[in-house]
PDB file of N, CA and C in Angstrom:
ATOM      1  N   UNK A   1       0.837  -1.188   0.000  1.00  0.00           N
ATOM      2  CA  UNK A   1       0.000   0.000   0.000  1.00  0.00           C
ATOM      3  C   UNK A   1       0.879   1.249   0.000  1.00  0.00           C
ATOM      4  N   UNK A   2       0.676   2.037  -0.410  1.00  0.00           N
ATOM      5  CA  UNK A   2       0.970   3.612  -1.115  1.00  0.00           C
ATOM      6  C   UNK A   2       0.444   4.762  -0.200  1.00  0.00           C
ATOM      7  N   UNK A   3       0.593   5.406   0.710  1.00  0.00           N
ATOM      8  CA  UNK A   3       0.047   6.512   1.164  1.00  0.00           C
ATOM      9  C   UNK A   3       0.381   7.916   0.677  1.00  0.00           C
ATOM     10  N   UNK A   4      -0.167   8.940  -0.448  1.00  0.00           N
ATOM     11  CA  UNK A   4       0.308  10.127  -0.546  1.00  0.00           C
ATOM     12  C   UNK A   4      -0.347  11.134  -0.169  1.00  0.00           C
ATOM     13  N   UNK A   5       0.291  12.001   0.387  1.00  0.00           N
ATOM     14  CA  UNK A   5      -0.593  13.079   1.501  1.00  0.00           C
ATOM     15  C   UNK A   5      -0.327  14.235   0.742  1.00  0.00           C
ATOM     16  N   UNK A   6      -1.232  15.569   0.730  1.00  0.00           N
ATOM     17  CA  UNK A   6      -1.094  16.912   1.133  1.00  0.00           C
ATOM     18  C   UNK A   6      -1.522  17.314   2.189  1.00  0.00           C
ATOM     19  N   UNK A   7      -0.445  18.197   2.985  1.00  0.00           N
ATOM     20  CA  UNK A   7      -1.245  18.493   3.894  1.00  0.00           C
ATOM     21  C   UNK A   7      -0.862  19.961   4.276  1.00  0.00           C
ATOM     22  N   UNK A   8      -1.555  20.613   4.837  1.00  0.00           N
ATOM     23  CA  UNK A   8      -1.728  22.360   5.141  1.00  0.00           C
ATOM     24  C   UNK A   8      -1.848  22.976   4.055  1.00  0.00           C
ATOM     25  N   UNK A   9      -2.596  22.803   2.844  1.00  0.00           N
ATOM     26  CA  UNK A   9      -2.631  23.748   1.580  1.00  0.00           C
ATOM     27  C   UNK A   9      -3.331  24.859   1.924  1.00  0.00           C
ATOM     28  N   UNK A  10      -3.080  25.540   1.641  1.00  0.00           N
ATOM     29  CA  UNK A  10      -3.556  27.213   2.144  1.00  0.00           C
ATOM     30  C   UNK A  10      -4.146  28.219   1.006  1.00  0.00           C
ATOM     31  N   UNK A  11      -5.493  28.375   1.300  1.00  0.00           N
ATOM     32  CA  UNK A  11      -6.877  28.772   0.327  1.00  0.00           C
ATOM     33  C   UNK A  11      -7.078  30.126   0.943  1.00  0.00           C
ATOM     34  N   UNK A  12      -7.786  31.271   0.395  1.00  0.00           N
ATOM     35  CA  UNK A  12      -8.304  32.170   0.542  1.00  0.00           C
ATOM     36  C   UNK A  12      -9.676  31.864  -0.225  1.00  0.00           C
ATOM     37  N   UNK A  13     -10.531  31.685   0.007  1.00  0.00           N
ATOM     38  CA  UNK A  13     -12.246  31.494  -0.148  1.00  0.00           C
ATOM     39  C   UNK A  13     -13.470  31.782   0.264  1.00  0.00           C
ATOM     40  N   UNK A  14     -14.786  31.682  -0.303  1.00  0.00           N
ATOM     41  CA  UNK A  14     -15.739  32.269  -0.065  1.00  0.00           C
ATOM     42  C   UNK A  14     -16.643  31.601   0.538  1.00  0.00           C
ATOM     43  N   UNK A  15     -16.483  30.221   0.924  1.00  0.00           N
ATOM     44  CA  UNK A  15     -17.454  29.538   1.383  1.00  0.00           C
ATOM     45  C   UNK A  15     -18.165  29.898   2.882  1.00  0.00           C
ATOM     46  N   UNK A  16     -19.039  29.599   3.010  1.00  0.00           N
ATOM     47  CA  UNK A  16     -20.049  30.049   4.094  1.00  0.00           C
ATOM     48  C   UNK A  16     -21.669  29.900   3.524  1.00  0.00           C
ATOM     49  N   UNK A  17     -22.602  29.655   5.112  1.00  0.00           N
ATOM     50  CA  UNK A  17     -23.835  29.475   4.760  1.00  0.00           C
ATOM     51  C   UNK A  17     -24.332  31.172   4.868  1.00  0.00           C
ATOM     52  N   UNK A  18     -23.500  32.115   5.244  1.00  0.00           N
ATOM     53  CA  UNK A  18     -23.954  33.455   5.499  1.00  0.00           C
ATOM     54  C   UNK A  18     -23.479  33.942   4.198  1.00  0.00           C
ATOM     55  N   UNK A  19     -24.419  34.717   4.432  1.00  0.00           N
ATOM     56  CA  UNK A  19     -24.208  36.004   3.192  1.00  0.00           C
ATOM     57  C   UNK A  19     -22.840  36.940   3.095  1.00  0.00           C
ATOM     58  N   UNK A  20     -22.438  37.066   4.426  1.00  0.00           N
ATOM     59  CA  UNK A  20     -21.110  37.767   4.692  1.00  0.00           C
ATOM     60  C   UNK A  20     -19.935  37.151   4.746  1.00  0.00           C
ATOM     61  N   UNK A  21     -20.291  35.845   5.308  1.00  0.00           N
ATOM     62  CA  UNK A  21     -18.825  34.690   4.866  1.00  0.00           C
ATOM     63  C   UNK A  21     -18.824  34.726   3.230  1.00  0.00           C
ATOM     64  N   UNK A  22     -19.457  34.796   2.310  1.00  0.00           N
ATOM     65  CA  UNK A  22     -19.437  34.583   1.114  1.00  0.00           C
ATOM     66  C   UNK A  22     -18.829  35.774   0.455  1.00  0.00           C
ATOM     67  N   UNK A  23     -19.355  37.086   1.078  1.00  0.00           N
ATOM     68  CA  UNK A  23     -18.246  38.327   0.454  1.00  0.00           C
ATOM     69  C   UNK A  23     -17.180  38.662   1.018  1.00  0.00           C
ATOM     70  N   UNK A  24     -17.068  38.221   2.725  1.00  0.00           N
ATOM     71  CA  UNK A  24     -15.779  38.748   2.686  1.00  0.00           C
ATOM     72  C   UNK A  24     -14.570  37.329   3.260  1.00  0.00           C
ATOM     73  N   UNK A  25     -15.333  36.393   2.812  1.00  0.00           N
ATOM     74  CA  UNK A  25     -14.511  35.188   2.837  1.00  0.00           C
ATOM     75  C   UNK A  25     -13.452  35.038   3.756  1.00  0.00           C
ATOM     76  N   UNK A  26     -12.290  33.951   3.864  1.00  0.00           N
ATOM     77  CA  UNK A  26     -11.547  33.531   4.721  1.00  0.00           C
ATOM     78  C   UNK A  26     -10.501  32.722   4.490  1.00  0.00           C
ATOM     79  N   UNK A  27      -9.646  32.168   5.334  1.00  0.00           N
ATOM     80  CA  UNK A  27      -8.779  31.629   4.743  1.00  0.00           C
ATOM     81  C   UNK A  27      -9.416  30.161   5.339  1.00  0.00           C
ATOM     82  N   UNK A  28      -8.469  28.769   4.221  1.00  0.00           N
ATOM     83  CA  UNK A  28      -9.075  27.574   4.618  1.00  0.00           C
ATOM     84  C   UNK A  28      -8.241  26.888   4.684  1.00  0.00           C
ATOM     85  N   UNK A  29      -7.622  25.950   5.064  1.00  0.00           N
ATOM     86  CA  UNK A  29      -6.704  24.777   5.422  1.00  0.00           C
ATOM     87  C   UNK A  29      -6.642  23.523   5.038  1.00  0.00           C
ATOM     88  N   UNK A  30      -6.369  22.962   3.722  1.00  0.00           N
ATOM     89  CA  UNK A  30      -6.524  21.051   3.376  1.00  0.00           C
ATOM     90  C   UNK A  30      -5.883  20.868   3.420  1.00  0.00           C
ATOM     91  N   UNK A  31      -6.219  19.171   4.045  1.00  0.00           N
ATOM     92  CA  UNK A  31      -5.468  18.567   3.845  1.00  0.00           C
ATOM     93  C   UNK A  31      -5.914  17.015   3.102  1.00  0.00           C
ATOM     94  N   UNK A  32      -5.016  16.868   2.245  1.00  0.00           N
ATOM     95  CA  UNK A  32      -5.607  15.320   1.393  1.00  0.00           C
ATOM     96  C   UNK A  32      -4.908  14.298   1.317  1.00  0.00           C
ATOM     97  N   UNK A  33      -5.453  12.907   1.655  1.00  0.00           N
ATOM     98  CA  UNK A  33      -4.687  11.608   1.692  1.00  0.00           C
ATOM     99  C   UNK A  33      -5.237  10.516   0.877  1.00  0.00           C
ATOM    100  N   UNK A  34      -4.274  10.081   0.163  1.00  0.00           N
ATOM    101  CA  UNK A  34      -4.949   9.281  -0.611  1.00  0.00           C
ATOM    102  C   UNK A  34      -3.891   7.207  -0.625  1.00  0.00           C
ATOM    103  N   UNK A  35      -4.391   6.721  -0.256  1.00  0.00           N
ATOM    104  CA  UNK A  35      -3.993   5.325  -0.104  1.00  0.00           C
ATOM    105  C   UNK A  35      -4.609   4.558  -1.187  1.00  0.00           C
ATOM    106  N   UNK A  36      -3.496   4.056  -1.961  1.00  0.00           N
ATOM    107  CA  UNK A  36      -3.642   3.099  -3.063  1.00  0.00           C
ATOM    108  C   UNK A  36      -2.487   1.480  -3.495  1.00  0.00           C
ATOM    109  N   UNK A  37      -3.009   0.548  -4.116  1.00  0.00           N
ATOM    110  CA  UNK A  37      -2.219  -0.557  -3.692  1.00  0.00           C
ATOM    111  C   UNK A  37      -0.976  -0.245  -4.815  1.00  0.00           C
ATOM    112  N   UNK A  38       0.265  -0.562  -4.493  1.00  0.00           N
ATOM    113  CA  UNK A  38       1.473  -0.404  -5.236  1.00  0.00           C
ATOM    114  C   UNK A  38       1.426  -1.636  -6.465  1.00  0.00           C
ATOM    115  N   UNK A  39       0.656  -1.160  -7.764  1.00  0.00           N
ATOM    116  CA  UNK A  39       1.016  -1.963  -9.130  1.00  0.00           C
ATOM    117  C   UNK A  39       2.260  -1.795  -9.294  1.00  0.00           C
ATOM    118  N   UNK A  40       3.524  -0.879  -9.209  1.00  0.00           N
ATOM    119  CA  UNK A  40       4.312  -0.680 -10.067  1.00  0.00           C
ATOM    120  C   UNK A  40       5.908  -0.371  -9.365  1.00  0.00           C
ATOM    121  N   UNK A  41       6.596  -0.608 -10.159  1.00  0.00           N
ATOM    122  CA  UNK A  41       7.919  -0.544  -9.473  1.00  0.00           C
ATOM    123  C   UNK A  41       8.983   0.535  -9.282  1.00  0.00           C
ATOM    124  N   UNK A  42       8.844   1.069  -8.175  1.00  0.00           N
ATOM    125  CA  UNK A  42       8.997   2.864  -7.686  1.00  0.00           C
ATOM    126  C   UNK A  42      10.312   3.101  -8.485  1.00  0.00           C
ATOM    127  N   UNK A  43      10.927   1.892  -8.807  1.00  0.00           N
ATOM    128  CA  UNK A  43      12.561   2.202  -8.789  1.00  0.00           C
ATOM    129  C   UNK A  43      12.668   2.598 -10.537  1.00  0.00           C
ATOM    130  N   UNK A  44      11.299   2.571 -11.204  1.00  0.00           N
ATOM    131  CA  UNK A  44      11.308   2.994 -12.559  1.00  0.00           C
ATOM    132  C   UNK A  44      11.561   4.399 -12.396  1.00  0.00           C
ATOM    133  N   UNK A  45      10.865   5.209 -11.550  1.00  0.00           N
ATOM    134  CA  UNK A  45      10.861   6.884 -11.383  1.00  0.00           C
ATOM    135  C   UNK A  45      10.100   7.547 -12.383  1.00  0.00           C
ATOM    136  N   UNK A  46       8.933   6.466 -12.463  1.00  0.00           N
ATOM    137  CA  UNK A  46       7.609   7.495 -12.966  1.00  0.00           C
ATOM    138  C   UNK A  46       6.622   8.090 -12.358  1.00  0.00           C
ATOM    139  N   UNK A  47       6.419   9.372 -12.561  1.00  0.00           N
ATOM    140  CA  UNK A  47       5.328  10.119 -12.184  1.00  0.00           C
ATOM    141  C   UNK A  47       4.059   9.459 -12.122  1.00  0.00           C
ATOM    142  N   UNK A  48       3.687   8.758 -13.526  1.00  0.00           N
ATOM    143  CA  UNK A  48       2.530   8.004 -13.568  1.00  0.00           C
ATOM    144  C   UNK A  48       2.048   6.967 -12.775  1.00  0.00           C
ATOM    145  N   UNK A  49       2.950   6.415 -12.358  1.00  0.00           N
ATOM    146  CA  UNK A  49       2.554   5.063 -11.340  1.00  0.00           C
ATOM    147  C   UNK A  49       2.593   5.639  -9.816  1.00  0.00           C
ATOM    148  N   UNK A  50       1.895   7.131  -9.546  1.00  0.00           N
ATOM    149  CA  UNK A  50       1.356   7.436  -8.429  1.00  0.00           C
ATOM    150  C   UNK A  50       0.770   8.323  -8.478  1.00  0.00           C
ATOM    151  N   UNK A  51       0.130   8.839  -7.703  1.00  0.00           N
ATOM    152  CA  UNK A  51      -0.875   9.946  -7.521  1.00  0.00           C
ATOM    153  C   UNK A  51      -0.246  11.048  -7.130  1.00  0.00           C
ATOM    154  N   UNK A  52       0.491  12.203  -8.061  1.00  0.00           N
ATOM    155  CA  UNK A  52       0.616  12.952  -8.235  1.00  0.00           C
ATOM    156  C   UNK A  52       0.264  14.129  -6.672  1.00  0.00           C
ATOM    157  N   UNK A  53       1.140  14.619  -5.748  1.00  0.00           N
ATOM    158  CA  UNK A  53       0.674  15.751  -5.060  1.00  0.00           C
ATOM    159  C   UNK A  53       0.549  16.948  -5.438  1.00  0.00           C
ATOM    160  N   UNK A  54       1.354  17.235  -6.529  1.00  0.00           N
ATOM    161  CA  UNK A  54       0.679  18.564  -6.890  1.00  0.00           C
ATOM    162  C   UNK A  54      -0.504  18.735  -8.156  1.00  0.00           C
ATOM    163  N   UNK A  55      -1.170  17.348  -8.426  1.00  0.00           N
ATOM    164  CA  UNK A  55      -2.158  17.102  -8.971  1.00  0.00           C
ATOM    165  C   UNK A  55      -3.359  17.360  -7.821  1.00  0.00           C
ATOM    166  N   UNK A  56      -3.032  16.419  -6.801  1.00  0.00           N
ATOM    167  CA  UNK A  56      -3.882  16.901  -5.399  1.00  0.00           C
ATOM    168  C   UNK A  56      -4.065  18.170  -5.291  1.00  0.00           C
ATOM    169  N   UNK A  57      -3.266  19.212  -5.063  1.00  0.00           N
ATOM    170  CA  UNK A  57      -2.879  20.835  -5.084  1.00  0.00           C
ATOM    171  C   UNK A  57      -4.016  21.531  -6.009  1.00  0.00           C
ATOM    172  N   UNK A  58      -3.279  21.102  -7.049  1.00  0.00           N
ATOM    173  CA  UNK A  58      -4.638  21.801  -8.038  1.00  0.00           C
ATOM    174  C   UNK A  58      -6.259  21.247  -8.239  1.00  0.00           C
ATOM    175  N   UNK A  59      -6.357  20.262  -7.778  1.00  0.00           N
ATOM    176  CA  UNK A  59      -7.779  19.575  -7.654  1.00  0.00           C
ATOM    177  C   UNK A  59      -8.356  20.442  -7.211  1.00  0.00           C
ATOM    178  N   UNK A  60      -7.200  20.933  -5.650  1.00  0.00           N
ATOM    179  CA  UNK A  60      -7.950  21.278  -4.541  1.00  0.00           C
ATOM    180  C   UNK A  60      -8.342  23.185  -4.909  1.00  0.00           C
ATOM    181  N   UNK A  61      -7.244  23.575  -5.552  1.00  0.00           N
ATOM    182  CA  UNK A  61      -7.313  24.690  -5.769  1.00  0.00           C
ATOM    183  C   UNK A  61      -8.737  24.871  -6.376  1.00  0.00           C
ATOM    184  N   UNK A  62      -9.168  23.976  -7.426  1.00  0.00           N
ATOM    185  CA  UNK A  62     -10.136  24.540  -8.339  1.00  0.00           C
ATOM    186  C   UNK A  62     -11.158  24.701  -7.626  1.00  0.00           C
ATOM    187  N   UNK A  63     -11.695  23.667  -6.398  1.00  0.00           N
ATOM    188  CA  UNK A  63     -12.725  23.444  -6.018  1.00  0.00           C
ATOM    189  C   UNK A  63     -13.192  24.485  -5.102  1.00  0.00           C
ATOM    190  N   UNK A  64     -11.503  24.811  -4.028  1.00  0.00           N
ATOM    191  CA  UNK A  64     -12.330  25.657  -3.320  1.00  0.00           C
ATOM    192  C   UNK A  64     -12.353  27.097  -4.352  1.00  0.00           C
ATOM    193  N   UNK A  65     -12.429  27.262  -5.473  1.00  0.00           N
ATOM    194  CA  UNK A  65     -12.751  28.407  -6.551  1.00  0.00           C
ATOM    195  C   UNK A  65     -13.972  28.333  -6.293  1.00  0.00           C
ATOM    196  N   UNK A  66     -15.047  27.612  -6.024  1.00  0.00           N
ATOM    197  CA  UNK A  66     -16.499  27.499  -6.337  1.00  0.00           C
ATOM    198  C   UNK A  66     -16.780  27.792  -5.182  1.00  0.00           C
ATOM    199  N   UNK A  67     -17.614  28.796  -4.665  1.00  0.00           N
ATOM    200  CA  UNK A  67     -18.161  29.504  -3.557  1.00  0.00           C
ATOM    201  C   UNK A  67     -19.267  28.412  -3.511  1.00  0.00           C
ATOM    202  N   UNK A  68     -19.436  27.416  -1.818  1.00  0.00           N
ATOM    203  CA  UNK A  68     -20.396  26.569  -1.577  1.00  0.00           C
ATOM    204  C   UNK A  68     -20.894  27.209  -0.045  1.00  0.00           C
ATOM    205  N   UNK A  69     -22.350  26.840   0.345  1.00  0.00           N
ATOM    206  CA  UNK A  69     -22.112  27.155   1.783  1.00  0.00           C
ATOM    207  C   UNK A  69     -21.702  26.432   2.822  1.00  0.00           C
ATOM    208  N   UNK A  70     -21.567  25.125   2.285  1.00  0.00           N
ATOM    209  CA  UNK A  70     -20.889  23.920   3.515  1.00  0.00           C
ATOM    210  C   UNK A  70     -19.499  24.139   2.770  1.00  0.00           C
ATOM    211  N   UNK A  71     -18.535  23.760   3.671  1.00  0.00           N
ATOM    212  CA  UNK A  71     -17.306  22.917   3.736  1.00  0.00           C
ATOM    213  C   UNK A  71     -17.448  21.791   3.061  1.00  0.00           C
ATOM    214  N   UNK A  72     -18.379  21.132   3.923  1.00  0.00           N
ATOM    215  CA  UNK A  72     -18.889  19.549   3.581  1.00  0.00           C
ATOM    216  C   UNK A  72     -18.540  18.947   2.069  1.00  0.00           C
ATOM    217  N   UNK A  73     -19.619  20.322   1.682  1.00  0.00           N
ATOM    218  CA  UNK A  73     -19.835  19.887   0.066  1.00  0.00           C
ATOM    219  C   UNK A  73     -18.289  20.238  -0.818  1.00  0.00           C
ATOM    220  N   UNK A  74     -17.867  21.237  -0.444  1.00  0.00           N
ATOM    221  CA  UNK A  74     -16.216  21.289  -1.224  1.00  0.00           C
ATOM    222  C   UNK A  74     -15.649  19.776  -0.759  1.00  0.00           C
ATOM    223  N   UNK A  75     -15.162  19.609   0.231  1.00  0.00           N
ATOM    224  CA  UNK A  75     -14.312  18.465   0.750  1.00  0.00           C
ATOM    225  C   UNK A  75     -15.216  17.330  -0.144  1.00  0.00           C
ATOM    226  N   UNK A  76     -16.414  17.050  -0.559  1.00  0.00           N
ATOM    227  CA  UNK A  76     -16.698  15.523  -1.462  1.00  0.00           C
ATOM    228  C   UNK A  76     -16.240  16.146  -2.711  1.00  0.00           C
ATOM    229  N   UNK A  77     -16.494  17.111  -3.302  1.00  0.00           N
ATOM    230  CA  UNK A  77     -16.381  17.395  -4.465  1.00  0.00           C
ATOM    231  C   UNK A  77     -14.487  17.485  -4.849  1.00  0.00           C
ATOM    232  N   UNK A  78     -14.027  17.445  -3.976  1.00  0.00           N
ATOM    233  CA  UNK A  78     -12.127  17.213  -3.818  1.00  0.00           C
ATOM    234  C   UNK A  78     -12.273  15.604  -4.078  1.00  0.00           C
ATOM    235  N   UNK A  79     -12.724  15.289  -3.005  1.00  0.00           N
ATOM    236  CA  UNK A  79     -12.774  13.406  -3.441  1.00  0.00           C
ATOM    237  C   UNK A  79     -13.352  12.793  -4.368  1.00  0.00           C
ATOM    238  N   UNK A  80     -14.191  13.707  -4.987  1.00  0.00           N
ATOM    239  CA  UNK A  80     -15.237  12.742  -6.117  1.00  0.00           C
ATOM    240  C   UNK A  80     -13.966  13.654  -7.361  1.00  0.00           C
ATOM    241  N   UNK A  81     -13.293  14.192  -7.481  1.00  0.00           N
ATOM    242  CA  UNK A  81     -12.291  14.287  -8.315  1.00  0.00           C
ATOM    243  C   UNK A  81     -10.806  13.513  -8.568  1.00  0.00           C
ATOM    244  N   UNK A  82     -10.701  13.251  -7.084  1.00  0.00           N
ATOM    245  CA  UNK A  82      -9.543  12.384  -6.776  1.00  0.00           C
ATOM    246  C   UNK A  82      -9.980  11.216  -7.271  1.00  0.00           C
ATOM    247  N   UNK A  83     -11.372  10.909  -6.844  1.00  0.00           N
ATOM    248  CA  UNK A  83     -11.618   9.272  -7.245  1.00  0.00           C
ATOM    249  C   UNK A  83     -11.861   9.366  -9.059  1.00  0.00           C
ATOM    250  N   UNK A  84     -12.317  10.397  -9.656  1.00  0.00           N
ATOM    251  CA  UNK A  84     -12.461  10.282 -10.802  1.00  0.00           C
ATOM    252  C   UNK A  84     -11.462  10.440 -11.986  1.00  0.00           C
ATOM    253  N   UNK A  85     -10.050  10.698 -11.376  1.00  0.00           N
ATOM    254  CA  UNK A  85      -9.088  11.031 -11.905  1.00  0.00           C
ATOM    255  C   UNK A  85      -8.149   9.273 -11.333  1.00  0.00           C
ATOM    256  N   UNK A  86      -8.227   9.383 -10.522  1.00  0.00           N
ATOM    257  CA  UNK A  86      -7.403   8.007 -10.036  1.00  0.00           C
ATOM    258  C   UNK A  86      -8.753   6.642  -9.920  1.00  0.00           C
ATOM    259  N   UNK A  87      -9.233   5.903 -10.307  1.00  0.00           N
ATOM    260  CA  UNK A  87     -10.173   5.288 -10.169  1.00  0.00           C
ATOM    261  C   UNK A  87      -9.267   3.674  -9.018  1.00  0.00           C
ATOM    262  N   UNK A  88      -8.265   3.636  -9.187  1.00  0.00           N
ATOM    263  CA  UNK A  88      -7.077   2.763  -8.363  1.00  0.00           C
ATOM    264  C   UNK A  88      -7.133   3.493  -7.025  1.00  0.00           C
ATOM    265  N   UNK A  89      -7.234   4.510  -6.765  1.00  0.00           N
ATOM    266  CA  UNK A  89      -7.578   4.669  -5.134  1.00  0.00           C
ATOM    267  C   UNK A  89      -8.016   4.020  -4.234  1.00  0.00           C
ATOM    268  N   UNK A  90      -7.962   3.503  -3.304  1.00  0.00           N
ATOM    269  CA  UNK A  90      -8.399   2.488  -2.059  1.00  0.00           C
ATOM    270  C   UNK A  90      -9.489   3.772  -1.295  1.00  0.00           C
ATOM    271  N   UNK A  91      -8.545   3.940  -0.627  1.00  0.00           N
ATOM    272  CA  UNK A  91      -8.871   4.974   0.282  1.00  0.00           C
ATOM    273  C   UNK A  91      -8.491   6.640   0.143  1.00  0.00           C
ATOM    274  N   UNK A  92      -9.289   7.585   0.410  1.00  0.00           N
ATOM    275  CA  UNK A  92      -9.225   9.425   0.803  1.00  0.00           C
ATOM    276  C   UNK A  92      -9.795   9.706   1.840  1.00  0.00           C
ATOM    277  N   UNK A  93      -9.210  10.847   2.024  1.00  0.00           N
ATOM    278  CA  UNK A  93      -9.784  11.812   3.049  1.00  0.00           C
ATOM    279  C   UNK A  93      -9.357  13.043   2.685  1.00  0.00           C
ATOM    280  N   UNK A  94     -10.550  13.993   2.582  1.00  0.00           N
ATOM    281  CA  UNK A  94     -10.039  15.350   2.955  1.00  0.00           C
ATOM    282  C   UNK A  94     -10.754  15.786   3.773  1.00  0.00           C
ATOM    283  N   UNK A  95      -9.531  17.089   4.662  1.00  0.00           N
ATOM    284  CA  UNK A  95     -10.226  17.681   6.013  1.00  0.00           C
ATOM    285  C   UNK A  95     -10.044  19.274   5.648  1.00  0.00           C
ATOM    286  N   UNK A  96     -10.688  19.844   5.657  1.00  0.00           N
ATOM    287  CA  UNK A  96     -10.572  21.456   5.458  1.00  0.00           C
ATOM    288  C   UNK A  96     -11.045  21.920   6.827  1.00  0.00           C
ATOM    289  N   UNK A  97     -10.442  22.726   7.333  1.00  0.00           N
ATOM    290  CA  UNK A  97     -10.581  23.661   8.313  1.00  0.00           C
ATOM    291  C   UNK A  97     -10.892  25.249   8.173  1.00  0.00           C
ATOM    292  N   UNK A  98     -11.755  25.669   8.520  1.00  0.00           N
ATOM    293  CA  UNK A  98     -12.419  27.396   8.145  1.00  0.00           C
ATOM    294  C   UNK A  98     -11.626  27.679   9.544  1.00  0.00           C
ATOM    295  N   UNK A  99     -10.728  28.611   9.294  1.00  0.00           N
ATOM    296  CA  UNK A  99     -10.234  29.297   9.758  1.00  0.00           C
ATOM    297  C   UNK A  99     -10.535  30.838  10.602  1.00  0.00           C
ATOM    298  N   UNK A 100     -10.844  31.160  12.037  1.00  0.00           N
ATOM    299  CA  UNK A 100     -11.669  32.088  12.627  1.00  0.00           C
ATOM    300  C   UNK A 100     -13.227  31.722  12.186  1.00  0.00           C
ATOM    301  N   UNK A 101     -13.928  30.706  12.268  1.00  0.00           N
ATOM    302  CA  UNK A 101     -15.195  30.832  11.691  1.00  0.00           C
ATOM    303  C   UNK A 101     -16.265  32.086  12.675  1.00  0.00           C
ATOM    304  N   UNK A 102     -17.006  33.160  11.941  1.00  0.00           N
ATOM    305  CA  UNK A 102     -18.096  33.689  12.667  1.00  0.00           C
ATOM    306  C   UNK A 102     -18.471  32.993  13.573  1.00  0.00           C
ATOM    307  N   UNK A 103     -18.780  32.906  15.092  1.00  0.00           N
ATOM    308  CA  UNK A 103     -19.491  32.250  15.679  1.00  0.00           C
ATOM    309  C   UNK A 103     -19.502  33.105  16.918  1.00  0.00           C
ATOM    310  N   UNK A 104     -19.479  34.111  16.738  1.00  0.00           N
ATOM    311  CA  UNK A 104     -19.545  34.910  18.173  1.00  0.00           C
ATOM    312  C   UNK A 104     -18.569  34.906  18.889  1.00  0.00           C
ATOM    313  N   UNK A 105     -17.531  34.335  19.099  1.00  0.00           N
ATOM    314  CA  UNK A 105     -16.325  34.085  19.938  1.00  0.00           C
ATOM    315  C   UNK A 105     -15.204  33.731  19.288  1.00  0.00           C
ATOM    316  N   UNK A 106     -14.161  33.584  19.749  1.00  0.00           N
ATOM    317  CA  UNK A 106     -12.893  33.499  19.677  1.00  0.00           C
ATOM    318  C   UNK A 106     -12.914  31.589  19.241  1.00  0.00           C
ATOM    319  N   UNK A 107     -12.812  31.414  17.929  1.00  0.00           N
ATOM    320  CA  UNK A 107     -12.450  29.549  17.786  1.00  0.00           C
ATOM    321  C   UNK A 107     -11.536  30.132  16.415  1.00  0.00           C
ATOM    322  N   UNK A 108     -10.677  28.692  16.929  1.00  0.00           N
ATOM    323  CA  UNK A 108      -9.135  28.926  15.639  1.00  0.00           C
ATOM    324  C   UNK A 108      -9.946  28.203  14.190  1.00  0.00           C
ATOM    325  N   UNK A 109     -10.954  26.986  13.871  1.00  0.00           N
ATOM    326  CA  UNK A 109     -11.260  26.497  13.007  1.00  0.00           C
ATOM    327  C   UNK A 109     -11.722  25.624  13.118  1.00  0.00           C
ATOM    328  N   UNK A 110     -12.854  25.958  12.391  1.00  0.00           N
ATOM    329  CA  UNK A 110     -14.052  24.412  12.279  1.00  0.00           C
ATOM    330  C   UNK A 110     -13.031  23.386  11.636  1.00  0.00           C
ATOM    331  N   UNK A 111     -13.525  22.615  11.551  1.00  0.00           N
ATOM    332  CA  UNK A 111     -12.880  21.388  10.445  1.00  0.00           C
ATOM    333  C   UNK A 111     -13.999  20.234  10.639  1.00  0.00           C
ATOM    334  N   UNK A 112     -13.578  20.057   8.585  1.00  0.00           N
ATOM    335  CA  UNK A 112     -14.797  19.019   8.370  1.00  0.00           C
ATOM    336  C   UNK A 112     -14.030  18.052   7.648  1.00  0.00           C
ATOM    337  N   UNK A 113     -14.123  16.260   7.965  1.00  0.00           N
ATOM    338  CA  UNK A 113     -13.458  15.491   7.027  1.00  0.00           C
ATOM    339  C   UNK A 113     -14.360  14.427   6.793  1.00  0.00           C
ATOM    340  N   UNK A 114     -14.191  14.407   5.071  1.00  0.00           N
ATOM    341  CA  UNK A 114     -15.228  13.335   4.630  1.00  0.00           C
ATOM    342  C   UNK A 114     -13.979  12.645   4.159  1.00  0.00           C
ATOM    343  N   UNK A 115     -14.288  11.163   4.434  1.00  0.00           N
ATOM    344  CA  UNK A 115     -13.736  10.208   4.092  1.00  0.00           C
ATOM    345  C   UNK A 115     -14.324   8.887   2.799  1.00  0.00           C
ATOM    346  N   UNK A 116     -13.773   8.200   2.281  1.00  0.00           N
ATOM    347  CA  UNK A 116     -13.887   7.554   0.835  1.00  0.00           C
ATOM    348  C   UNK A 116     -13.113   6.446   0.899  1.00  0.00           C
ATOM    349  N   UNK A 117     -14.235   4.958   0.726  1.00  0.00           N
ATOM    350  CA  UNK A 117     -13.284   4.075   1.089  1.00  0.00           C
ATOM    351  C   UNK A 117     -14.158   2.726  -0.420  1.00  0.00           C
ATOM    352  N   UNK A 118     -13.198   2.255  -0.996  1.00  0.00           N
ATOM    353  CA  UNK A 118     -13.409   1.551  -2.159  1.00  0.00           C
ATOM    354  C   UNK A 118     -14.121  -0.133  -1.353  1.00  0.00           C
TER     355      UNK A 118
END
């Protein structure tokens, strides 16, 4: 088995169920793991026979581009790309964290992780 991670990618985004998280947005935090079984023999030194992290990077970039009001729904829409780009995936997870979320008080970050298991 294969484990390749991103982790702490750092977003500026609009997501929120409020009207004001959506204009004046926030910063967000992923992280993505993806576990898959080893077909191939590392010592070739191809790119192709793994899952790419800065393929992860930009997945992630695009998605949080799309202003959603859950977290929730960005973090599947990261995995339903990972899985649709790598269909050999075992296992994902991504966890995004909203960073200062509105909530009346002082909290460092929600965090939401949906997980994906073959």
């Amino acid at each position: 088995m294969v484990k390749v991670a991103l982790e702490g990618a750092e977003f500026f985004a609009y997501h929120g169920f409020y009207p004001e998280e959506q204009l004046l947005g926030t910063r967000f935090i992923v992280d993505i793991d993806v576990v898959f079984d080893n077909a191939y023999d590392f010592n070739d030194d191809k790119i192709a026979n793994t899952v790419n992290y800065e393929e992860l990077y930009n997945l992630a970039k695009a998605e949080m581009a799309h202003t959603r009001k859950l977290i929730e729904t960005v973090a599947q829409s990261i995995i339903d790309a990972v899985i649709a780009r790598h269909n050999f995936v075992k296992t994902s997870s991504v966890t995004i964290r909203k960073a200062n979320p509105a909530l009346g008080g002082p909290v460092k970050n929600s965090v939401v992780t949906i997980s994906y298991a073959k």
